[in-house]
C-alpha atoms as a PDB file:
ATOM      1  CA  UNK A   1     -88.511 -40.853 -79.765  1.00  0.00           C
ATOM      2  CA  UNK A   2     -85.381 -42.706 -79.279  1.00  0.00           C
ATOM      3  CA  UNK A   3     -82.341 -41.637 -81.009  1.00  0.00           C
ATOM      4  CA  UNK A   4     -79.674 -44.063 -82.246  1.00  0.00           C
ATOM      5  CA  UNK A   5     -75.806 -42.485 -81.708  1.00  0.00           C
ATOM      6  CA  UNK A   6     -74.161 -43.608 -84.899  1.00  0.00           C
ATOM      7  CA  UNK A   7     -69.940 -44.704 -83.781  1.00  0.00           C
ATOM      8  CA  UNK A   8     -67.541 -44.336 -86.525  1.00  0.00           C
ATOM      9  CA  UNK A   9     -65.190 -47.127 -86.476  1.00  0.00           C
ATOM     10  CA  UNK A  10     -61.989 -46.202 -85.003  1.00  0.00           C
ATOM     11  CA  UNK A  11     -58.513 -45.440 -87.393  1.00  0.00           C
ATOM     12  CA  UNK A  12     -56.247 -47.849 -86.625  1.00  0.00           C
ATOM     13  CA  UNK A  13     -53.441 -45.728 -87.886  1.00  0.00           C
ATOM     14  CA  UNK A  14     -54.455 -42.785 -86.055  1.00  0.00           C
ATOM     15  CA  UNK A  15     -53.642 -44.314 -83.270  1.00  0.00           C
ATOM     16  CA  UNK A  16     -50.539 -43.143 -81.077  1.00  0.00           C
ATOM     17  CA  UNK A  17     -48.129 -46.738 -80.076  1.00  0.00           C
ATOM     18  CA  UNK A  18     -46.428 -46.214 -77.018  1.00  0.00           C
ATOM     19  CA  UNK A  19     -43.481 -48.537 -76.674  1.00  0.00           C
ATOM     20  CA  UNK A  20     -41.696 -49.311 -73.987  1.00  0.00           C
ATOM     21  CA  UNK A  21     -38.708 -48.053 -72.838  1.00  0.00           C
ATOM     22  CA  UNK A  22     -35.999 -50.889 -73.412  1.00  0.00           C
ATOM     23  CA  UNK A  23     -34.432 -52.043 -70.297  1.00  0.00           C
ATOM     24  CA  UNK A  24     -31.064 -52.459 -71.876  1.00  0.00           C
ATOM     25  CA  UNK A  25     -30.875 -48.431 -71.914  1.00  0.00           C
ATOM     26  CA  UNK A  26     -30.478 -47.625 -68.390  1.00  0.00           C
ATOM     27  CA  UNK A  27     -27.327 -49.761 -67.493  1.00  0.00           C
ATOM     28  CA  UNK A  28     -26.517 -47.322 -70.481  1.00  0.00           C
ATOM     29  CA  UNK A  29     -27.101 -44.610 -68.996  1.00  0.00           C
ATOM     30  CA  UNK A  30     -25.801 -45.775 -65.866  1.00  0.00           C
ATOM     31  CA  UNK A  31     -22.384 -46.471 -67.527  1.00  0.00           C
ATOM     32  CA  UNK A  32     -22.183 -42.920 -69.807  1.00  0.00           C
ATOM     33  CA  UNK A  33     -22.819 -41.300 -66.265  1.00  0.00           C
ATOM     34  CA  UNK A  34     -20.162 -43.458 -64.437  1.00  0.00           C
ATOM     35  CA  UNK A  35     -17.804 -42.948 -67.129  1.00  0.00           C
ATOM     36  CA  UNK A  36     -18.312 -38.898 -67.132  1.00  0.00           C
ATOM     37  CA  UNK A  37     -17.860 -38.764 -63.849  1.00  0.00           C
ATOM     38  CA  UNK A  38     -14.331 -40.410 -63.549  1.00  0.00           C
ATOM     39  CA  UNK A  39     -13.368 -38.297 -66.542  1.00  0.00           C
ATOM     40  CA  UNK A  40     -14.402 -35.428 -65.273  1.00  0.00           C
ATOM     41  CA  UNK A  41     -12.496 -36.255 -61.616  1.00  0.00           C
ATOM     42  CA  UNK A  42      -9.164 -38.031 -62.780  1.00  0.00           C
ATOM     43  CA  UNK A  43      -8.087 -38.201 -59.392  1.00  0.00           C
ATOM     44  CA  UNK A  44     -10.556 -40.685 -58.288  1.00  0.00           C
ATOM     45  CA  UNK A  45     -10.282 -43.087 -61.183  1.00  0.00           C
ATOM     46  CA  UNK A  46      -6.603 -43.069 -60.517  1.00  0.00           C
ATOM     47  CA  UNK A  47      -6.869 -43.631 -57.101  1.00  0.00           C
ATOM     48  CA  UNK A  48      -9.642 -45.859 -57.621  1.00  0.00           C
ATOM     49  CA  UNK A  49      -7.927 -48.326 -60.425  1.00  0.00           C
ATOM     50  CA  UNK A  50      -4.473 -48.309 -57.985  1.00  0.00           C
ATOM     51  CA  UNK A  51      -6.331 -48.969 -54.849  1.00  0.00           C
ATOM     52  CA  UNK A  52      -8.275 -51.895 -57.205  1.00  0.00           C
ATOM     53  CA  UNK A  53      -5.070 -53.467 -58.364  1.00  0.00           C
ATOM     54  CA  UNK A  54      -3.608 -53.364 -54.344  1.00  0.00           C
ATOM     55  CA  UNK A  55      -7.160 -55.127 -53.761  1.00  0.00           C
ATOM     56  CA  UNK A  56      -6.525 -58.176 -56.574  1.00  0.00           C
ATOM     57  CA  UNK A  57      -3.273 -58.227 -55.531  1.00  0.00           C
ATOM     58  CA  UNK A  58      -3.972 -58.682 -51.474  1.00  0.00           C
ATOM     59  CA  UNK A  59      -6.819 -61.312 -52.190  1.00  0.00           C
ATOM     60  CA  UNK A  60      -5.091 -63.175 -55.230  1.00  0.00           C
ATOM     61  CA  UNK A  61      -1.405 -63.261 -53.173  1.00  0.00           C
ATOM     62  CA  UNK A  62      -2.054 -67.427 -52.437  1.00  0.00           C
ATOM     63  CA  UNK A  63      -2.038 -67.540 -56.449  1.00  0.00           C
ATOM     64  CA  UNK A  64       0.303 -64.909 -57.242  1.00  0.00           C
ATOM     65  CA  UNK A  65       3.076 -65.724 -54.858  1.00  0.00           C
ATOM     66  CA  UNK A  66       5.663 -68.133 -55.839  1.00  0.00           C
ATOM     67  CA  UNK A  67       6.633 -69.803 -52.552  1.00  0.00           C
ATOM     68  CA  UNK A  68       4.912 -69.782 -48.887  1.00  0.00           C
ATOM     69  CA  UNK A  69       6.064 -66.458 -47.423  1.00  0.00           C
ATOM     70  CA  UNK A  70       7.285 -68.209 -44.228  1.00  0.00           C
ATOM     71  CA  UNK A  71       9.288 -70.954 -45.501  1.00  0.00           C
ATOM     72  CA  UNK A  72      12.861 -70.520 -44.668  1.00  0.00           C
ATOM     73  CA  UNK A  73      15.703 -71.183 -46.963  1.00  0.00           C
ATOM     74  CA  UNK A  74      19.474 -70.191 -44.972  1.00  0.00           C
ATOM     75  CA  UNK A  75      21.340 -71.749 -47.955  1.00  0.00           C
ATOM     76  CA  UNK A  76      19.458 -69.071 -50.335  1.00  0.00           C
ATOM     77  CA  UNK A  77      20.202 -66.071 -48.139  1.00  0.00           C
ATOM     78  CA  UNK A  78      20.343 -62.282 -49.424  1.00  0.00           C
ATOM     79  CA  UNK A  79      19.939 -63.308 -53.327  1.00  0.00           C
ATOM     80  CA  UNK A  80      19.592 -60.740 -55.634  1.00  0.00           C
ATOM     81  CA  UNK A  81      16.437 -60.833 -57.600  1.00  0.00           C
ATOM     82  CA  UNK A  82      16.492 -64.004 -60.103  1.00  0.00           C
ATOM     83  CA  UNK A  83      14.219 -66.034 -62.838  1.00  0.00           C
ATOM     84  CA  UNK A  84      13.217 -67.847 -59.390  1.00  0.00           C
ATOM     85  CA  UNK A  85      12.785 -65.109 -56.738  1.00  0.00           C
ATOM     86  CA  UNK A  86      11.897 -62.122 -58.289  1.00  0.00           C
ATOM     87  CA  UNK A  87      12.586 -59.680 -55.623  1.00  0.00           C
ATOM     88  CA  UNK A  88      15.384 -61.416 -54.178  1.00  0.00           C
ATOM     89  CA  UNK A  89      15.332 -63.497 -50.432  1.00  0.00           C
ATOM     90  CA  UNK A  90      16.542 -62.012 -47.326  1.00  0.00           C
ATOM     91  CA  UNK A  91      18.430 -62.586 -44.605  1.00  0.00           C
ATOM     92  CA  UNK A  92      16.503 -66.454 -43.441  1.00  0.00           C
ATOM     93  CA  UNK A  93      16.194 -67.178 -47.423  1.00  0.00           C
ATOM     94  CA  UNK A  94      12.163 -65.925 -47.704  1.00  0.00           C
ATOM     95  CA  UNK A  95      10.975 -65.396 -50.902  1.00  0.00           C
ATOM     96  CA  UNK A  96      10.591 -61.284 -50.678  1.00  0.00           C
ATOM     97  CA  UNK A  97       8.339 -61.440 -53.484  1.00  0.00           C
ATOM     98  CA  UNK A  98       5.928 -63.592 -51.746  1.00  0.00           C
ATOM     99  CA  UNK A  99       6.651 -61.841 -48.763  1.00  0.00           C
ATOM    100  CA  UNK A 100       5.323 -58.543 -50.201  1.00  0.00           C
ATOM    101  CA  UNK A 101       2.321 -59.975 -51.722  1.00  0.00           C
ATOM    102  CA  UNK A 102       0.915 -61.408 -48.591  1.00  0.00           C
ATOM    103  CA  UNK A 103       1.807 -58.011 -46.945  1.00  0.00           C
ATOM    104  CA  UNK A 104      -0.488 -55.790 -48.975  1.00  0.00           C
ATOM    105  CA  UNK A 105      -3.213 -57.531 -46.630  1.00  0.00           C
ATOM    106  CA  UNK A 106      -1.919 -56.443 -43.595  1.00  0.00           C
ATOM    107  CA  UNK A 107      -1.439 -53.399 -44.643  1.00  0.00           C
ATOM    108  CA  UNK A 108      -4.886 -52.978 -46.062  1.00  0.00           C
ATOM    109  CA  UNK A 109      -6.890 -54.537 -43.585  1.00  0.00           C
ATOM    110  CA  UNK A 110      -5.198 -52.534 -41.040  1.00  0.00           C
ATOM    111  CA  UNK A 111      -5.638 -49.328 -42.744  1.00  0.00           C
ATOM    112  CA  UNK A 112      -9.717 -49.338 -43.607  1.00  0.00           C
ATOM    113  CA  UNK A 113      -9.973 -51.172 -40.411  1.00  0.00           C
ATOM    114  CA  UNK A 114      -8.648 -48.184 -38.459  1.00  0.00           C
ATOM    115  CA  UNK A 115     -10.544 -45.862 -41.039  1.00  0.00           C
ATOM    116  CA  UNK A 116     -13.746 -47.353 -40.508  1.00  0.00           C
ATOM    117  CA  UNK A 117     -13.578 -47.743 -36.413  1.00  0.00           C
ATOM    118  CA  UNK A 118     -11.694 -44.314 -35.784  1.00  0.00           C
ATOM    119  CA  UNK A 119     -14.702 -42.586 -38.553  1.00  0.00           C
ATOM    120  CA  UNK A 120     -18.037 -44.316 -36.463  1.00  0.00           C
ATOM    121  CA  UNK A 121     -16.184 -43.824 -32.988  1.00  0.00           C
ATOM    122  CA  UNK A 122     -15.457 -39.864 -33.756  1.00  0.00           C
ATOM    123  CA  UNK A 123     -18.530 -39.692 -35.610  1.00  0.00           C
ATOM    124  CA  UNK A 124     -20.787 -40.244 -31.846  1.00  0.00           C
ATOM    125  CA  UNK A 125     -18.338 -38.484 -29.721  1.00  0.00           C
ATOM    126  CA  UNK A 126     -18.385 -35.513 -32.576  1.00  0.00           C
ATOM    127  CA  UNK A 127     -22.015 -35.290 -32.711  1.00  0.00           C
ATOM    128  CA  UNK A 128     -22.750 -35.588 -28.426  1.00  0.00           C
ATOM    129  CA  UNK A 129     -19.900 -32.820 -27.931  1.00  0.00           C
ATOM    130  CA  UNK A 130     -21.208 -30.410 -30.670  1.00  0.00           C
ATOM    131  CA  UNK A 131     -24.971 -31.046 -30.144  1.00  0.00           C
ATOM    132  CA  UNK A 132     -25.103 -31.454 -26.120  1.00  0.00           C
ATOM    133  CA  UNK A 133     -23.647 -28.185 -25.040  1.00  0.00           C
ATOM    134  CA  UNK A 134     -22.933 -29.298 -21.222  1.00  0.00           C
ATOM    135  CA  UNK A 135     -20.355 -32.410 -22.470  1.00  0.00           C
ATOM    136  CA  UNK A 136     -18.788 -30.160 -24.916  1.00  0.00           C
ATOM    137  CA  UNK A 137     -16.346 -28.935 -22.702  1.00  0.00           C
ATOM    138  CA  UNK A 138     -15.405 -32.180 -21.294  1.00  0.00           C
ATOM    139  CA  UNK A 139     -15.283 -34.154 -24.452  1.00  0.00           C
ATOM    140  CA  UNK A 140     -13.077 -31.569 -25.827  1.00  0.00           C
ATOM    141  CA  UNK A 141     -10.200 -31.217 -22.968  1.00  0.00           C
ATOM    142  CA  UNK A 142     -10.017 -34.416 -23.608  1.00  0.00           C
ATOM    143  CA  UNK A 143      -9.802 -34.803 -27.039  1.00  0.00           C
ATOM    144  CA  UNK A 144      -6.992 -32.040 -26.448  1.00  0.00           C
ATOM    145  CA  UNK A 145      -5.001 -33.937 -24.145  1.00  0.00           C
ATOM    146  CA  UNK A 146      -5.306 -36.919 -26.552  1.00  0.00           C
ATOM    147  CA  UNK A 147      -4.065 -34.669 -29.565  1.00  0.00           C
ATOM    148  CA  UNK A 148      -1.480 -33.260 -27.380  1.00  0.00           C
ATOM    149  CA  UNK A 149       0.528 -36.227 -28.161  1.00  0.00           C
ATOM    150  CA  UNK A 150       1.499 -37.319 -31.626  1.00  0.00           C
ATOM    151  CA  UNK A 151      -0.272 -40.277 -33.318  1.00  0.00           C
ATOM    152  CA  UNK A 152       2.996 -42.758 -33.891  1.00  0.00           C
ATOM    153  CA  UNK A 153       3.888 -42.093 -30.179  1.00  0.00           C
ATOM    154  CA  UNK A 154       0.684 -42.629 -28.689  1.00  0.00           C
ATOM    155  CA  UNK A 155       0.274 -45.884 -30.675  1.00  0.00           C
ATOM    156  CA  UNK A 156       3.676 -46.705 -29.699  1.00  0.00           C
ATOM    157  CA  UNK A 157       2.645 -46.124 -26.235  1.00  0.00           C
ATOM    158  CA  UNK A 158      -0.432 -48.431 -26.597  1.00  0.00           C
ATOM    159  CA  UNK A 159       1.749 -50.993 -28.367  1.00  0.00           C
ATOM    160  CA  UNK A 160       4.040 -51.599 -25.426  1.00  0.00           C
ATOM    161  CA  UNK A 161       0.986 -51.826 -22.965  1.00  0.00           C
ATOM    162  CA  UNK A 162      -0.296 -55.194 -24.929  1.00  0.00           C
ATOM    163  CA  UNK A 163       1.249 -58.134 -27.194  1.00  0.00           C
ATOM    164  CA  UNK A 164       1.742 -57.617 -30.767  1.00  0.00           C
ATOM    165  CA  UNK A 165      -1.093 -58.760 -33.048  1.00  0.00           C
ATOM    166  CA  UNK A 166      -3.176 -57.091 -35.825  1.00  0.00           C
ATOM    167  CA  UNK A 167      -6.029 -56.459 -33.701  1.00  0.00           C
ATOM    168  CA  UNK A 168      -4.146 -54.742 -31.461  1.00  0.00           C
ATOM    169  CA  UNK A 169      -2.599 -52.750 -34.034  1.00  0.00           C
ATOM    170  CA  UNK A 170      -6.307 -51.397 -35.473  1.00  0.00           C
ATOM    171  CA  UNK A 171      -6.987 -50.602 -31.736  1.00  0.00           C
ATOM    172  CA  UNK A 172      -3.779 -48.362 -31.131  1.00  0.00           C
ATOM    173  CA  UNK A 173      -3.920 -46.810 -33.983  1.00  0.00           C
ATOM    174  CA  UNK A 174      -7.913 -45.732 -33.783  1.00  0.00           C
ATOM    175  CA  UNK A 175      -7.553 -44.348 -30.264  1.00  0.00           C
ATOM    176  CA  UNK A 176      -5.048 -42.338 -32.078  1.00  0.00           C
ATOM    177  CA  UNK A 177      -6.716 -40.983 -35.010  1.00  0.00           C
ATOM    178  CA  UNK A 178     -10.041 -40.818 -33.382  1.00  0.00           C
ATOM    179  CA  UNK A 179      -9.736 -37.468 -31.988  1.00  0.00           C
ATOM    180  CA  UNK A 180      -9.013 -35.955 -35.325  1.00  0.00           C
ATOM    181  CA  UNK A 181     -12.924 -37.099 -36.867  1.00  0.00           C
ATOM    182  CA  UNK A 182     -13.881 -36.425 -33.412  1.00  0.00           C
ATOM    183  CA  UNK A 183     -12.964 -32.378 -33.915  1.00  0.00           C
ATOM    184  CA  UNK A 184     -14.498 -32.594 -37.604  1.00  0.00           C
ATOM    185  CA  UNK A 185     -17.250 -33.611 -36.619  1.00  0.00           C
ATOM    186  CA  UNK A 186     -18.241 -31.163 -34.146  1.00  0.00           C
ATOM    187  CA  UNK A 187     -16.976 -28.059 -36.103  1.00  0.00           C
ATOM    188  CA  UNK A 188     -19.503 -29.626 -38.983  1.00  0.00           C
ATOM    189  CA  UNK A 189     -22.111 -29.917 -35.909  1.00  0.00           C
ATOM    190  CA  UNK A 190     -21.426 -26.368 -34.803  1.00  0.00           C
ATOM    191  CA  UNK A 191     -22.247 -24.913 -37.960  1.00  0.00           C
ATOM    192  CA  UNK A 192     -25.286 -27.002 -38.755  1.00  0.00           C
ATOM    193  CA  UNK A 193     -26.992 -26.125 -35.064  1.00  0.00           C
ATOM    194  CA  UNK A 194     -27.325 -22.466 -35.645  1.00  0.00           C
ATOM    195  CA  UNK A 195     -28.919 -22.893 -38.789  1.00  0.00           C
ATOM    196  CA  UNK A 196     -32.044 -22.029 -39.269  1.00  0.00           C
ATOM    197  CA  UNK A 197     -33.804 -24.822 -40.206  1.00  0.00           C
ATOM    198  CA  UNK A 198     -31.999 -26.892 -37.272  1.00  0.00           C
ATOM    199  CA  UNK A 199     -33.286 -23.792 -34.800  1.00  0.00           C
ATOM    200  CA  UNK A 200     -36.693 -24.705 -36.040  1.00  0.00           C
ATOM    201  CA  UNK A 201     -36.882 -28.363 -35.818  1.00  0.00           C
ATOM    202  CA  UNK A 202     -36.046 -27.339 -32.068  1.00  0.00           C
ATOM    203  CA  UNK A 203     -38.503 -24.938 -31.854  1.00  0.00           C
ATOM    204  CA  UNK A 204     -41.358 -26.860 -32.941  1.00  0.00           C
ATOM    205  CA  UNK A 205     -40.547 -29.902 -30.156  1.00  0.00           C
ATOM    206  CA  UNK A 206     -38.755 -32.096 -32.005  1.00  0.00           C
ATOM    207  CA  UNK A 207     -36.588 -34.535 -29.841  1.00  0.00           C
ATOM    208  CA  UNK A 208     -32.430 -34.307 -30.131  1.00  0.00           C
ATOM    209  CA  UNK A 209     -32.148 -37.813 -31.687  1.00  0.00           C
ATOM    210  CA  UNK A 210     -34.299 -37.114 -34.639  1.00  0.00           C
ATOM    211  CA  UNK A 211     -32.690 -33.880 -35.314  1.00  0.00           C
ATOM    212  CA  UNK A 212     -28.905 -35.594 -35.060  1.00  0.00           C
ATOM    213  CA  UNK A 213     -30.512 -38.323 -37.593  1.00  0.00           C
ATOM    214  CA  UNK A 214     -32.600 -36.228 -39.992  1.00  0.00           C
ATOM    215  CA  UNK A 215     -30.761 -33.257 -40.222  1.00  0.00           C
ATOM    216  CA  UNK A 216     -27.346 -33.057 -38.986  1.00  0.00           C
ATOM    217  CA  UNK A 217     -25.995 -36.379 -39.234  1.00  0.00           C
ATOM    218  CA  UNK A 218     -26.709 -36.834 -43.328  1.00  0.00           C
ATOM    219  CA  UNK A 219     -24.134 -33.483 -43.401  1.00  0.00           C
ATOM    220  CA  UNK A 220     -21.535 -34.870 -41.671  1.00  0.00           C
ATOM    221  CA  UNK A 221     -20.897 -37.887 -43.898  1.00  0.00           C
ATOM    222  CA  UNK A 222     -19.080 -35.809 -46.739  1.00  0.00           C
ATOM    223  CA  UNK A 223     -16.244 -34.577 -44.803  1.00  0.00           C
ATOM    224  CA  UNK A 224     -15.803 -37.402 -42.772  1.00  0.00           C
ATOM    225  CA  UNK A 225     -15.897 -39.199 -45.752  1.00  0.00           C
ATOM    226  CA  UNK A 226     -12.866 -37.198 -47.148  1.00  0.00           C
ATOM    227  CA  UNK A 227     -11.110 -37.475 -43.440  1.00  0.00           C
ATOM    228  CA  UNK A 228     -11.276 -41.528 -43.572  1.00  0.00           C
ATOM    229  CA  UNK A 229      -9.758 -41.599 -46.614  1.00  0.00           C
ATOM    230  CA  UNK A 230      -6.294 -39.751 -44.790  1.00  0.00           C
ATOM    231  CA  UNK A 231      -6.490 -41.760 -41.539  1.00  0.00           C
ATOM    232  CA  UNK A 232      -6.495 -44.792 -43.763  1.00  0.00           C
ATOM    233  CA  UNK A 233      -3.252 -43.331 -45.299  1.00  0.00           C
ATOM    234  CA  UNK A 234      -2.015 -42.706 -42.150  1.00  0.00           C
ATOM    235  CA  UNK A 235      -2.720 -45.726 -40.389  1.00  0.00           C
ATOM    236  CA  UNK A 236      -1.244 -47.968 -43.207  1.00  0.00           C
ATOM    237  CA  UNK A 237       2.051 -45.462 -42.347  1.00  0.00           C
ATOM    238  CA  UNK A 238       2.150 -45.513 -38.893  1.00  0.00           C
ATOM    239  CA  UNK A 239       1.542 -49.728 -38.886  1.00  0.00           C
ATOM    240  CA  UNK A 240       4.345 -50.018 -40.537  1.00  0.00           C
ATOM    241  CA  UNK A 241       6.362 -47.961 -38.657  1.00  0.00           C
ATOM    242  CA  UNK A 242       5.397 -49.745 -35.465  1.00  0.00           C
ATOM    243  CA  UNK A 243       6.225 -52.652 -37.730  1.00  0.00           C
ATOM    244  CA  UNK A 244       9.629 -51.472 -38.352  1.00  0.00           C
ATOM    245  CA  UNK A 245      10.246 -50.769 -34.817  1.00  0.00           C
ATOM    246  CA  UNK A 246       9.650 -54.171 -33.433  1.00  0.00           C
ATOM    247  CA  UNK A 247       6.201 -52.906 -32.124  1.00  0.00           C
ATOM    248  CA  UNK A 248       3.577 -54.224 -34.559  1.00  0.00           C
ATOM    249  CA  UNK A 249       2.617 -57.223 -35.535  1.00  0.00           C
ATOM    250  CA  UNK A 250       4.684 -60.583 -34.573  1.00  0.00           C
ATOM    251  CA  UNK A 251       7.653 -60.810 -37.027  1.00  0.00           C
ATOM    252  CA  UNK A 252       6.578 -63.931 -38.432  1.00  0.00           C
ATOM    253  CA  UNK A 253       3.696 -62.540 -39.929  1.00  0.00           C
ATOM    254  CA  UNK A 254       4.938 -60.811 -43.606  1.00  0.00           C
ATOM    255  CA  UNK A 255       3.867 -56.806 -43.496  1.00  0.00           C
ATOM    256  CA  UNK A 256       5.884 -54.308 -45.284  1.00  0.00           C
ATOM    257  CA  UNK A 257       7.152 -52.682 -41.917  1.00  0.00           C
ATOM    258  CA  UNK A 258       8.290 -56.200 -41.222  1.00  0.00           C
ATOM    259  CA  UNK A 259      10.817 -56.740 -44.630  1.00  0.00           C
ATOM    260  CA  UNK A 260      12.181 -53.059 -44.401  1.00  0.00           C
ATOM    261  CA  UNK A 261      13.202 -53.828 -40.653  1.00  0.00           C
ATOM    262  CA  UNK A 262      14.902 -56.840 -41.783  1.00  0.00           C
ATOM    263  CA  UNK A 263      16.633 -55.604 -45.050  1.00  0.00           C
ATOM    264  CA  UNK A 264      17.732 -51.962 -42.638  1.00  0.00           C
ATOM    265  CA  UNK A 265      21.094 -53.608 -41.602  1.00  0.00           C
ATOM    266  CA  UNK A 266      21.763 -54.495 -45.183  1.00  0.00           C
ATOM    267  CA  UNK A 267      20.434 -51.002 -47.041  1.00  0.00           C
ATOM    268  CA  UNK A 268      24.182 -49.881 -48.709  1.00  0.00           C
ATOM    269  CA  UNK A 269      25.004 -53.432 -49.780  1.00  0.00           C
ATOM    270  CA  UNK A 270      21.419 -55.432 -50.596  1.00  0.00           C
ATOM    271  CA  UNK A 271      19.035 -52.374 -51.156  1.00  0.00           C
ATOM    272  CA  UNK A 272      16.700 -54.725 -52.819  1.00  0.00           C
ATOM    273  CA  UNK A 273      15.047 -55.791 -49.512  1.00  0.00           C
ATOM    274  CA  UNK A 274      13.961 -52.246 -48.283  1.00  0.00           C
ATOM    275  CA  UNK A 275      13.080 -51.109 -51.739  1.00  0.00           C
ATOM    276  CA  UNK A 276      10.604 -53.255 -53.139  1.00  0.00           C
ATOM    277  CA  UNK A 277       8.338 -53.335 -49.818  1.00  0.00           C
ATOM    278  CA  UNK A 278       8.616 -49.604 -49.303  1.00  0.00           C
ATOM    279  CA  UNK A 279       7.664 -49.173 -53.186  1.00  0.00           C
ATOM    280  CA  UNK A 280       4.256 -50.723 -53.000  1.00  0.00           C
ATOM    281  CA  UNK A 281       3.464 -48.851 -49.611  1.00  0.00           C
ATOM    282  CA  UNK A 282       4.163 -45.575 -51.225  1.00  0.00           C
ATOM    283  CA  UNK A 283       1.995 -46.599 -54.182  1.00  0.00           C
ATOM    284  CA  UNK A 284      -0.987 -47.778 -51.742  1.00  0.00           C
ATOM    285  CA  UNK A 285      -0.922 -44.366 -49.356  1.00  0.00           C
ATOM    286  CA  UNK A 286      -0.810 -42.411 -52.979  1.00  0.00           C
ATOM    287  CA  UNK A 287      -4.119 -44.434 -54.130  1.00  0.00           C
ATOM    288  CA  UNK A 288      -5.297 -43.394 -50.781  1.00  0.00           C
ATOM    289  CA  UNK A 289      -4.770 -40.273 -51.253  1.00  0.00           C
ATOM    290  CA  UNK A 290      -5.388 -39.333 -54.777  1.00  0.00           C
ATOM    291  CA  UNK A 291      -9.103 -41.141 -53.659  1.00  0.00           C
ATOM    292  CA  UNK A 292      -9.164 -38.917 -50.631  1.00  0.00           C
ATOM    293  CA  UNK A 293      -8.101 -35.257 -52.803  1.00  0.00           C
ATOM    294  CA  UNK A 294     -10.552 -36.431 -55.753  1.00  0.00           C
ATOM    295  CA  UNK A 295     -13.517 -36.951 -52.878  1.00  0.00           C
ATOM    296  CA  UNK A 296     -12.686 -33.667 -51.692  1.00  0.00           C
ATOM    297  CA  UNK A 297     -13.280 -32.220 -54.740  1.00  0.00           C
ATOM    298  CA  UNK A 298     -15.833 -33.603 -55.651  1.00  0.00           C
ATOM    299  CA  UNK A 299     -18.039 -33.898 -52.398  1.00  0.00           C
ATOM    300  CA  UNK A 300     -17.418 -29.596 -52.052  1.00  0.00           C
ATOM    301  CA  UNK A 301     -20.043 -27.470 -53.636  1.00  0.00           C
ATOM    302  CA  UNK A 302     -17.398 -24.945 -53.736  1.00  0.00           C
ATOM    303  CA  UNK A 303     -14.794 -26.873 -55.587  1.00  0.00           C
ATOM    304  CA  UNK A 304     -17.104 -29.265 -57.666  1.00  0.00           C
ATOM    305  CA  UNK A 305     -16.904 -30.257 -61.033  1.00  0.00           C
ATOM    306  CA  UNK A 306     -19.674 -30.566 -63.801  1.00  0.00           C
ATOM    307  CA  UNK A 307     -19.293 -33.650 -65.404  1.00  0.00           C
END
């Protein structure tokens, strides 16, 4: 005999409503977590915001400048800073003001540039010296003899082997601050390959390449990291020192370096000229390095903040 199952009708109210999770909330989140963690590292957001403004600034200076950089005016020369130039002209009659904007480019490009070759160039010779024990010796005298020599004059050096010009410039200055991420780099690598889960990726067969790309390479990005952020300090320094010098980029071409060498004869009388130039370098290697100290901090285990 057949037996009929009776189904109560289901409780509409009993029923549990799952609703979704709003999209708007996690650009919330997002935010509350970007904001806690420049709060809780003022250094960066300092650094950050200045380095921003240097950005606008660079980008914007064909809308922020009041007169083309290069036009020259002898019947306005060495004005003090007016309603019409701001900073004051110099010794040919350019617009400083102008001048200074359209510098901020040089300056920066030159800087990250060298950051960004000197980081990936030190970054390969770092890993092959620290990983492949037969070039370490080798890659290392030689990386000696390179650091044997200060940074300004070996870019000096390099300078007066070729013709001024920006590119050259980046090129000097990353064969001379290569050898410092090159030395990171393989103390980091050092470290790493007598650890023990590097010993056993070797152990079980696994080729050199993957190990440098799985494990030692994603451990070598946080201090070299922190190291780009003072070779771009230092590059935008030395540039416009080989600037100053004569032995940077062409004269015609408005850098910071470039204004203080032309305003140097004129310091005691028209200080105007050196000052303003040398102000907003100061304030860009500060960004730099307020960016570089907070990344430092923050990057450490041993010196990080909770947020």
């Amino acid at each position: 005999m057949s037996t009929i199952e009776v189904h109560s009708p289901i409780d509409p109210s009993k029923l549990a409503v799952v609703h979704p999770l709003p999209d708007v909330l996690e650009p919330r989140k997002s935010r509350r977590l970007l904001i806690g963690f420049f709060m809780g590292h003022p250094a960066i957001a300092v650094g950050a915001l200045l380095l921003l403004l240097m950005f606008c600034i660079a980008i914007l200076s064909p809308y922020l400048g009041t007169m083309d950089p290069t036009q020259l005016a002898t019947w306005k020369r060495t004005r003090p800073p007016s309603a019409v130039n701001w900073f004051g002209t110099d010794m040919l009659g350019r617009d400083i003001y102008s001048r200074v904007l359209y510098g901020a480019r040089i300056s920066l490009v030159v800087g990250f540039s060298v950051a960004f070759c000197a980081s990936v160039v030190g970054l390969a010779v770092g890993l092959v010296s620290g990983m492949v024990r037969w070039t370490d010796g080798i890659i290392m005298r030689a990386i000696d003899g390179m650091m044997s020599v200060p940074p300004i004059l070996l870019a000096i050096t390099l300078m007066a082997l070729t013709r001024g010009s920006v590119g050259n410039v980046v090129l000097a200055i990353t064969i001379a601050e290569m050898p410092r991420v090159a030395r990171l780099v393989r103390g980091v690598v050092l470290q790493l390959r007598e650890q023990p889960f590097v010993e056993a990726a070797i152990t079980a067969g696994t080729n050199m390449p993957l190990i440098i790309i799985r494990h030692v390479l994603p451990n070598t990005l946080a201090p070299m990291t922190v190291q780009a952020t003072y070779i771009c300090a230092s590059a935008m320094i030395i540039e416009a020192i080989l600037s100053f010098i004569g032995a940077g980029v062409p004269p015609v071409t408005p850098s910071w370096g470039n204004i203080m060498a032309e305003g140097r004869s004129l310091w005691q009388v028209k200080p105007y000229i050196v000052m303003f130039p040398a102000f907003f370098l100061s304030l860009t290697v500060l960004a730099v390095n307020l960016l570089g100290d907070g990344l430092r901090d923050a990057l450490d285990p041993r010196l990080a903040k909770r947020v």
